[in-house]
N, C-alpha and C. Protein backbone atom coordinates (compact mmCIF):
# COMPACT_ATOMS: atom_id res chain seq x y z
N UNK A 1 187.80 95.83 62.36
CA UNK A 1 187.02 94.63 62.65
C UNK A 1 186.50 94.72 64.09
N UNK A 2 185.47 94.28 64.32
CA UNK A 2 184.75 93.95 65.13
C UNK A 2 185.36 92.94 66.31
N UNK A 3 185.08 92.77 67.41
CA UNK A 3 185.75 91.82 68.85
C UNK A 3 185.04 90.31 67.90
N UNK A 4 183.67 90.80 67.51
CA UNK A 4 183.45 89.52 67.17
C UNK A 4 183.48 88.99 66.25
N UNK A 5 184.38 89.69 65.17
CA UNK A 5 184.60 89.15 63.97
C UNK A 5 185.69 88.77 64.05
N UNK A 6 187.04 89.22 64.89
CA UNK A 6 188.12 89.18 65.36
C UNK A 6 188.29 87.24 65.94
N UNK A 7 186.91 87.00 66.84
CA UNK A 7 186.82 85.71 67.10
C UNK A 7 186.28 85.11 66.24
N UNK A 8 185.66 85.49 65.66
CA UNK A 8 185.26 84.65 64.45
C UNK A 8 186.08 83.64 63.12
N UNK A 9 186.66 85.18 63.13
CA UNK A 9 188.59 84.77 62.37
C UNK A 9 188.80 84.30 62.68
N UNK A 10 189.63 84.32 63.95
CA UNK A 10 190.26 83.09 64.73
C UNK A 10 189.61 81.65 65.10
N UNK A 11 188.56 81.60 64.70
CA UNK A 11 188.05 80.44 65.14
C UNK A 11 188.18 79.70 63.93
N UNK A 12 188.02 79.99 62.76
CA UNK A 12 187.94 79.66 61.41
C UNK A 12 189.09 79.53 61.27
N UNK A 13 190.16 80.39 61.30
CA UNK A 13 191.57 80.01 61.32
C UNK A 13 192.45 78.86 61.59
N UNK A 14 191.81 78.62 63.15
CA UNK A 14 192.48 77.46 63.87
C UNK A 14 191.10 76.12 63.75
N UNK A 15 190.72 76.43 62.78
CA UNK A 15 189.76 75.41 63.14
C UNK A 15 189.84 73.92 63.23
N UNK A 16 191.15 73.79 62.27
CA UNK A 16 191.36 72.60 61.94
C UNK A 16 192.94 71.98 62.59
N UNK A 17 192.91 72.80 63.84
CA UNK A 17 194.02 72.70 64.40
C UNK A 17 194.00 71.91 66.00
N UNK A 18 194.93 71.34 66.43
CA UNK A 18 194.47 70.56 68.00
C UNK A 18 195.84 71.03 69.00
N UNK A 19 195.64 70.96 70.20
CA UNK A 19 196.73 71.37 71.03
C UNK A 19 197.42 69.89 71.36
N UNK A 20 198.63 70.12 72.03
CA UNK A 20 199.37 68.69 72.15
C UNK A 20 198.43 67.87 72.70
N UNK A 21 197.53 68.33 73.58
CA UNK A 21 196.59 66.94 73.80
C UNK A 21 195.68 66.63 72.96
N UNK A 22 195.67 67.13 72.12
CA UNK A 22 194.46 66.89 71.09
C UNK A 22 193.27 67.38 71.67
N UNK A 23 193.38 68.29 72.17
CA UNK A 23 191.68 69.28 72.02
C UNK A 23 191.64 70.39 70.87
N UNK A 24 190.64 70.62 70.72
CA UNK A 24 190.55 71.74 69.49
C UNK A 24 191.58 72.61 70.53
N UNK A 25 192.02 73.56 69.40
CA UNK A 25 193.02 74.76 69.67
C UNK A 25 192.07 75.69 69.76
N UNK A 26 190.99 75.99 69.43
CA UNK A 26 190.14 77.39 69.64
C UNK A 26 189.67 77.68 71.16
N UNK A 27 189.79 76.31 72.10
CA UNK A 27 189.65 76.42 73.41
C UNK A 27 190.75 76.88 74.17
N UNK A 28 191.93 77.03 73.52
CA UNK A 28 193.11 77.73 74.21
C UNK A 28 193.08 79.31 73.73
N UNK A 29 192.70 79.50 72.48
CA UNK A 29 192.34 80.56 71.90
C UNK A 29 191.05 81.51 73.13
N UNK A 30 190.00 80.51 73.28
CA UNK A 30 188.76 81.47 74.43
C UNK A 30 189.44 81.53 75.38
N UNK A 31 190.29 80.87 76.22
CA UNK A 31 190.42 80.90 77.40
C UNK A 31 192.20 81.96 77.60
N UNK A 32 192.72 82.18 76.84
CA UNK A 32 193.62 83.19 76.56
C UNK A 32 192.55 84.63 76.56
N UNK A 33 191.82 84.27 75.71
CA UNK A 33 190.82 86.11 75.15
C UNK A 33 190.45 86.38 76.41
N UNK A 34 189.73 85.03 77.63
CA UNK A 34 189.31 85.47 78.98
C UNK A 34 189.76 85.59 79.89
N UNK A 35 191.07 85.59 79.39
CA UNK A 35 192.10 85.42 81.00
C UNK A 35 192.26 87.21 80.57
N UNK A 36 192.97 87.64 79.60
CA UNK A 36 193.51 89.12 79.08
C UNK A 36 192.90 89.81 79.58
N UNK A 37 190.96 89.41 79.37
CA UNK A 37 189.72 90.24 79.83
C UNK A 37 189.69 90.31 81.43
N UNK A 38 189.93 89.45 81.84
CA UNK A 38 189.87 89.30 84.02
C UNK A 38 190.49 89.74 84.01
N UNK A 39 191.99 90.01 83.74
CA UNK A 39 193.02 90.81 84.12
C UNK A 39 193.09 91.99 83.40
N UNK A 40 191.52 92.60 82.82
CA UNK A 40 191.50 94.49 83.05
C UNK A 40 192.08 94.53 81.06
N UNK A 41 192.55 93.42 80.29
CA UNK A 41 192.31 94.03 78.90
C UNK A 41 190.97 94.74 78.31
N UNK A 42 191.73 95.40 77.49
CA UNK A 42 190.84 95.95 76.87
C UNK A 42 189.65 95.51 75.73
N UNK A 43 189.08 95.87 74.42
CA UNK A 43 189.04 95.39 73.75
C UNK A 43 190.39 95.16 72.33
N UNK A 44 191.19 96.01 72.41
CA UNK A 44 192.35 95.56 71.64
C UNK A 44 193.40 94.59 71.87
N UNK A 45 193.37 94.39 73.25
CA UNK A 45 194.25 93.18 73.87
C UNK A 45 193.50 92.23 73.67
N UNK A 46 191.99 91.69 74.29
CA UNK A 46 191.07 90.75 73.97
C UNK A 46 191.13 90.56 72.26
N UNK A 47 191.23 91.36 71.28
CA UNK A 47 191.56 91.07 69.51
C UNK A 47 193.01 90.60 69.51
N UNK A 48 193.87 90.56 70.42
CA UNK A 48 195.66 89.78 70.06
C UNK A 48 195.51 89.11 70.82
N UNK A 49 194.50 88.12 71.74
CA UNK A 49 194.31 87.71 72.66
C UNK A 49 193.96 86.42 71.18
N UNK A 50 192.58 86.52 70.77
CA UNK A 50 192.25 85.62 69.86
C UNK A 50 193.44 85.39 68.66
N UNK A 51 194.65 86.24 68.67
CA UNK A 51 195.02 86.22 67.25
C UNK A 51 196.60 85.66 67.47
N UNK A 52 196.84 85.96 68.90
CA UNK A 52 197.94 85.99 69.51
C UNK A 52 199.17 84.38 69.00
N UNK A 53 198.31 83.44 68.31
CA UNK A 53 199.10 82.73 67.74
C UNK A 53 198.89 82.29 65.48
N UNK A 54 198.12 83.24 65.48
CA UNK A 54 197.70 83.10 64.15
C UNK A 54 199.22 83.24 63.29
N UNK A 55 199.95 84.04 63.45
CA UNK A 55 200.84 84.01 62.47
C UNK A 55 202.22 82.95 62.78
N UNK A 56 202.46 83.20 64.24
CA UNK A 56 203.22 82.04 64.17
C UNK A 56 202.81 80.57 63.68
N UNK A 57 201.48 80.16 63.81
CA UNK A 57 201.54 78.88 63.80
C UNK A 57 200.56 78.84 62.04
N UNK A 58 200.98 80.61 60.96
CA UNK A 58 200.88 80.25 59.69
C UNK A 58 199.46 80.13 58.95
N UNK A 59 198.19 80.22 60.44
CA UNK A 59 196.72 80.15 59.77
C UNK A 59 196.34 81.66 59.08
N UNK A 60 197.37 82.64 59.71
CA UNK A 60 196.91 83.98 58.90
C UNK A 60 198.59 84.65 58.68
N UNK A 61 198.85 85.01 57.54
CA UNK A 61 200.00 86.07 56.94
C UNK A 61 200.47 86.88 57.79
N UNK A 62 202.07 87.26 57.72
CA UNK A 62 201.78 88.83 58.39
C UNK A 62 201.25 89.92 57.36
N UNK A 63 201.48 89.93 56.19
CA UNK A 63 200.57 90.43 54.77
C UNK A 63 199.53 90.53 55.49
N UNK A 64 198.70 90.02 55.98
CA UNK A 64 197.26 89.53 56.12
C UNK A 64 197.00 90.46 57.57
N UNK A 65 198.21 90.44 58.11
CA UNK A 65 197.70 91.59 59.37
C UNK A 65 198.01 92.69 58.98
N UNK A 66 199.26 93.21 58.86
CA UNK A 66 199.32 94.39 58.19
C UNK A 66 198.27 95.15 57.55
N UNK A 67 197.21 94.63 56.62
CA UNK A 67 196.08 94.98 55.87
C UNK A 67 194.95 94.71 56.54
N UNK A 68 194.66 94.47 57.63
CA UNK A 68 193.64 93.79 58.32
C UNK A 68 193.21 94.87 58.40
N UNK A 69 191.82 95.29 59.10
CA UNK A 69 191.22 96.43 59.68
C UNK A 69 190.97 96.17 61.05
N UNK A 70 192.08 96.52 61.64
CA UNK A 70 192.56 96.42 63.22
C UNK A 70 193.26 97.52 63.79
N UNK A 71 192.96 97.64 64.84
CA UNK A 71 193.34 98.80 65.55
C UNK A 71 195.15 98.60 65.80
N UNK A 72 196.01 98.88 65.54
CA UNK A 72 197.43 99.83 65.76
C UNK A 72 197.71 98.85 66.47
N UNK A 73 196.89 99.26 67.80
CA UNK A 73 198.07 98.37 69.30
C UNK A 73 197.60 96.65 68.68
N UNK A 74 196.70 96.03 68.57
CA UNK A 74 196.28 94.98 68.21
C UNK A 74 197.27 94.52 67.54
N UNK A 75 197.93 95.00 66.25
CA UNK A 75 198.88 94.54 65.57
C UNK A 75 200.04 94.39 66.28
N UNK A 76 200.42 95.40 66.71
CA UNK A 76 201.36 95.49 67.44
C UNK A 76 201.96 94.53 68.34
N UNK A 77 200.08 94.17 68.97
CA UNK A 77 200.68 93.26 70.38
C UNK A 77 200.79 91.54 69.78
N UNK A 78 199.75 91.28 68.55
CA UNK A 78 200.30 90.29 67.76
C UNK A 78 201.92 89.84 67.28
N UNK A 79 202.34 90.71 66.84
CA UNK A 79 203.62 90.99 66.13
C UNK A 79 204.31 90.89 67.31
N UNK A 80 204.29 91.43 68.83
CA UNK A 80 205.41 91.11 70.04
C UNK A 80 205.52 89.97 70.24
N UNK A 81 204.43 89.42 70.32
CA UNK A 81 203.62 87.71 71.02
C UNK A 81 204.07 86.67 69.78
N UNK A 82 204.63 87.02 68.87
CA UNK A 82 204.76 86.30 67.56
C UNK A 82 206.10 85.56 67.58
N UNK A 83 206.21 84.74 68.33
CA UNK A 83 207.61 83.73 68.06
C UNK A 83 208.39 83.32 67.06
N UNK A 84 209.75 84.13 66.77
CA UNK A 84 209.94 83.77 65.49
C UNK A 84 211.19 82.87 65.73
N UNK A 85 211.45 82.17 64.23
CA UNK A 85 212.08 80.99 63.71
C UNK A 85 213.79 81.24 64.62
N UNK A 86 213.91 80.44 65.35
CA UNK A 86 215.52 80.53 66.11
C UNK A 86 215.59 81.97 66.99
N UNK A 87 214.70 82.26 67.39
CA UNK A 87 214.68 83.76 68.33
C UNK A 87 215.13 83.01 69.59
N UNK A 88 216.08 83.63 70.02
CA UNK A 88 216.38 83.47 71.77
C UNK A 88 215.21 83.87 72.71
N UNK A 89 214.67 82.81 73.99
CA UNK A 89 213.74 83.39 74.39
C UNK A 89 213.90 84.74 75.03
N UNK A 90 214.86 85.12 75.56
CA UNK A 90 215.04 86.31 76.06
C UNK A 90 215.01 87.19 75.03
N UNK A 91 215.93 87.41 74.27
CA UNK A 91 215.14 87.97 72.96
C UNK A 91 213.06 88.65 72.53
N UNK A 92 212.85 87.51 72.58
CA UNK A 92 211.42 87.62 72.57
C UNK A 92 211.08 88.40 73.71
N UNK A 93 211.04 87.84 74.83
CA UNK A 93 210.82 88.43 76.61
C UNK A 93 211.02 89.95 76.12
N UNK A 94 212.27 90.33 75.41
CA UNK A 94 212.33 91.83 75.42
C UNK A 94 211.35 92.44 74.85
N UNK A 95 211.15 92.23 73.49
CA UNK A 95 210.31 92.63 72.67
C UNK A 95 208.92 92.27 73.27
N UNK A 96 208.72 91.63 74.20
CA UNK A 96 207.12 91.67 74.50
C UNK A 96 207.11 92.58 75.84
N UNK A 97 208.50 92.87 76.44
CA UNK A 97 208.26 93.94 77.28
C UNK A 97 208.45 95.58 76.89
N UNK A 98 208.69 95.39 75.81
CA UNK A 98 209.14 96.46 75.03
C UNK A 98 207.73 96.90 74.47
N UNK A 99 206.66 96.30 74.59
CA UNK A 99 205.18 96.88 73.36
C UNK A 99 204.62 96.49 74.49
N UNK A 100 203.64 97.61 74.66
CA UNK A 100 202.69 98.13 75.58
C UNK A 100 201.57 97.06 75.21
N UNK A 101 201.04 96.00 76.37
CA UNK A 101 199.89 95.18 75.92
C UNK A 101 200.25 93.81 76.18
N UNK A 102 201.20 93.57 75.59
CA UNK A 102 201.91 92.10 75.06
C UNK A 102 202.01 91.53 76.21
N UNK A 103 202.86 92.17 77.18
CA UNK A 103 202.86 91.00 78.65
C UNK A 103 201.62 90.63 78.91
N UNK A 104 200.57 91.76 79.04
CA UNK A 104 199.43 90.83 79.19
C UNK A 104 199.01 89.73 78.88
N UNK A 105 198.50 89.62 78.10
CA UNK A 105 198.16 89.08 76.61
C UNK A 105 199.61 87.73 76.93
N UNK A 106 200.84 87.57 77.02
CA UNK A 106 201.72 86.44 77.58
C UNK A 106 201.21 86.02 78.60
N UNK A 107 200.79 86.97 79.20
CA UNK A 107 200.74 86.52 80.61
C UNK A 107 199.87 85.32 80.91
N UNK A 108 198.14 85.88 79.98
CA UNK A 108 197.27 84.65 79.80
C UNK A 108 197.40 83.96 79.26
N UNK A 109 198.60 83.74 78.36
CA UNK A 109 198.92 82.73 77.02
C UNK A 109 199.75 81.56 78.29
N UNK A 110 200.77 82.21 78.86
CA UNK A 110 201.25 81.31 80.07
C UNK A 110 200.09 81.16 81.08
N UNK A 111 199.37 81.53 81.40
CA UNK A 111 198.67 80.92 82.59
C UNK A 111 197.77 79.68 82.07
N UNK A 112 197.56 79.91 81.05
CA UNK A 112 196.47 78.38 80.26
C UNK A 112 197.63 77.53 79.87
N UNK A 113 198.65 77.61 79.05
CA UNK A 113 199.96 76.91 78.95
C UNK A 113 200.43 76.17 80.16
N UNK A 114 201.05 76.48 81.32
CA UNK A 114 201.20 75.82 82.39
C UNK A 114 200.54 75.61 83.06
N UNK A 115 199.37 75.49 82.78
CA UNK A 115 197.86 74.61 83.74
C UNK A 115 198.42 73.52 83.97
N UNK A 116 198.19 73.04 85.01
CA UNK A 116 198.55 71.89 85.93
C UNK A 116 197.91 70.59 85.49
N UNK A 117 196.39 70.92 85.26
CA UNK A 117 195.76 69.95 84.87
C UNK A 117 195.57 69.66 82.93
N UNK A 118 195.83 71.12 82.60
CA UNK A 118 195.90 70.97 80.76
C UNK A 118 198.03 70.14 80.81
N UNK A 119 198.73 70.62 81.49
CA UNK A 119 200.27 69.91 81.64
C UNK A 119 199.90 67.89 81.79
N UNK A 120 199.27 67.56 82.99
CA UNK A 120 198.79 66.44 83.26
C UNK A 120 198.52 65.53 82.18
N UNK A 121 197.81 65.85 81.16
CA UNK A 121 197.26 64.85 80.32
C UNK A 121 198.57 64.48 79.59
N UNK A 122 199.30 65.18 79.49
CA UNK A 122 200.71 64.77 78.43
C UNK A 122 200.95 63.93 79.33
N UNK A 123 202.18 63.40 78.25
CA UNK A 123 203.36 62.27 78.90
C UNK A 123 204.53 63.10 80.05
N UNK A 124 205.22 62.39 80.79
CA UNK A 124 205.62 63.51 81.97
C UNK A 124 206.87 64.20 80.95
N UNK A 125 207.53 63.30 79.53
CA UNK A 125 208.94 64.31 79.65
C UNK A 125 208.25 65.27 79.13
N UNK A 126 206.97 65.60 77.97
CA UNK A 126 206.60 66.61 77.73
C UNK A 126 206.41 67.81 78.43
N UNK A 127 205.56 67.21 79.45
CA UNK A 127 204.92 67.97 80.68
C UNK A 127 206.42 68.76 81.29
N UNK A 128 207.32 67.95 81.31
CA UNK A 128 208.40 68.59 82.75
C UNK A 128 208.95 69.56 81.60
N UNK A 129 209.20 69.12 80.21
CA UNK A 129 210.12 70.13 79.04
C UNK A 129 209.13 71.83 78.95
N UNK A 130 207.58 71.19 78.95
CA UNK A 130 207.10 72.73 79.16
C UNK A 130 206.87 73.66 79.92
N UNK A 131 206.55 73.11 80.74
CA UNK A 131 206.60 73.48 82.71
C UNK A 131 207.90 74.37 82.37
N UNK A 132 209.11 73.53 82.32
CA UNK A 132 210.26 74.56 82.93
C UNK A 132 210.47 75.43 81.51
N UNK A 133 210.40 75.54 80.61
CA UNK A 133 209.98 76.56 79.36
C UNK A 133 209.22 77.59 79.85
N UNK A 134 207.83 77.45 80.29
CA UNK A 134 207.37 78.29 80.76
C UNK A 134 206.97 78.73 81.89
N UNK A 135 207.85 78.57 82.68
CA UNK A 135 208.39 79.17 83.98
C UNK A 135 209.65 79.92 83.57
N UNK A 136 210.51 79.72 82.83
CA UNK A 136 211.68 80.21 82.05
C UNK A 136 211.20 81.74 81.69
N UNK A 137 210.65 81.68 80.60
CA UNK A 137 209.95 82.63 80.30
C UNK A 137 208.84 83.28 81.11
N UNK A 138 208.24 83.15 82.44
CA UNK A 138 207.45 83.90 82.87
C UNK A 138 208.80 84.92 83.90
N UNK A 139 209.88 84.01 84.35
CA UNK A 139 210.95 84.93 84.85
C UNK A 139 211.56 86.11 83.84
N UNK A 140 211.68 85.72 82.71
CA UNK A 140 211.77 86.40 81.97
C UNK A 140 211.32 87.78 81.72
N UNK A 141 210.05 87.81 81.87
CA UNK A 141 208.74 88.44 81.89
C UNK A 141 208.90 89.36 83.34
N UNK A 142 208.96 88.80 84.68
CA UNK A 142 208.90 89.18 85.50
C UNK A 142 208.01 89.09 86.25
N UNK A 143 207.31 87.67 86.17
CA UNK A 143 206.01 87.63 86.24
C UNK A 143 206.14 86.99 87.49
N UNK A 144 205.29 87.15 88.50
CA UNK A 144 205.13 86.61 90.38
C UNK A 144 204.01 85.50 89.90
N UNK A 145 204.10 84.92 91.11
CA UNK A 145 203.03 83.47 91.11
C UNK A 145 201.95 84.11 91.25
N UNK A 146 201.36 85.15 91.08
CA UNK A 146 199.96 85.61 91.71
C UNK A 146 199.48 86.46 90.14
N UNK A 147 200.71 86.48 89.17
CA UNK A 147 200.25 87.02 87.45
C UNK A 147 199.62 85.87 86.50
């Protein structure tokens, strides 16, 4: 598949989906694909960039990736980034430091996630429960205030 069929999917996917503040979810979706891209992804990171929550949150199979016509690491870095049911976060942290790509690709998933001003619009216990979640996990990661 194509970068832009890749977004295309994903847009169709999540289409009918909203983030805790209620904005469409495909705007967390672009702004993940453009963070991966500033920080030097490729085009296979920019394709788990758009896809990077499709199976956890159930709009596409893992059946459905497996068979996809996608490049190797793409799957791959999907499948690291893929939060599963009662996983310890450290757990996860490993496995996304363990596959070549994936921190990236976290990295922009946390930098739009703990936006200050996307955090703001919630209610504060939300805001303070995700904040320290994902600060949790960017230590995890190993990630400096400047990733």
């Amino acid at each position: 598949m194509s970068l832009a069929e890749v977004e295309a999917l994903a847009r169709a996917a999540h289409a009918e989906q909203t983030d805790k503040a209620g904005r469409p979810y495909v705007e967390h979706l672009r702004t993940v694909a453009e963070g991966v891209r500033a920080r030097g992804g490729g085009e296979e990171l920019i394709a788990a960039a758009w896809l990077h929550d499709a199976v956890e949150d159930g709009v596409l199979s893992e059946e459905w990736l497996e068979t996809a016509d996608l490049d190797r690491r793409t799957k791959d870095v999907v499948r690291a980034v893929t939060k599963r049911s009662g996983e310890a976060p450290e757990a996860y942290a490993r496995r996304i430091l363990a596959t070549p790509g994936a921190r990236l690709v976290k990295t922009a998933d946390l930098a739009h996630n703990a936006d200050p001003a996307r955090l703001a619009v919630l209610d504060e216990a939300t805001a303070g429960r995700l904040a320290r979640k994902y600060a949790a996990m960017r230590q995890y990661l190993g990630l400096t205030p400047d990733d």
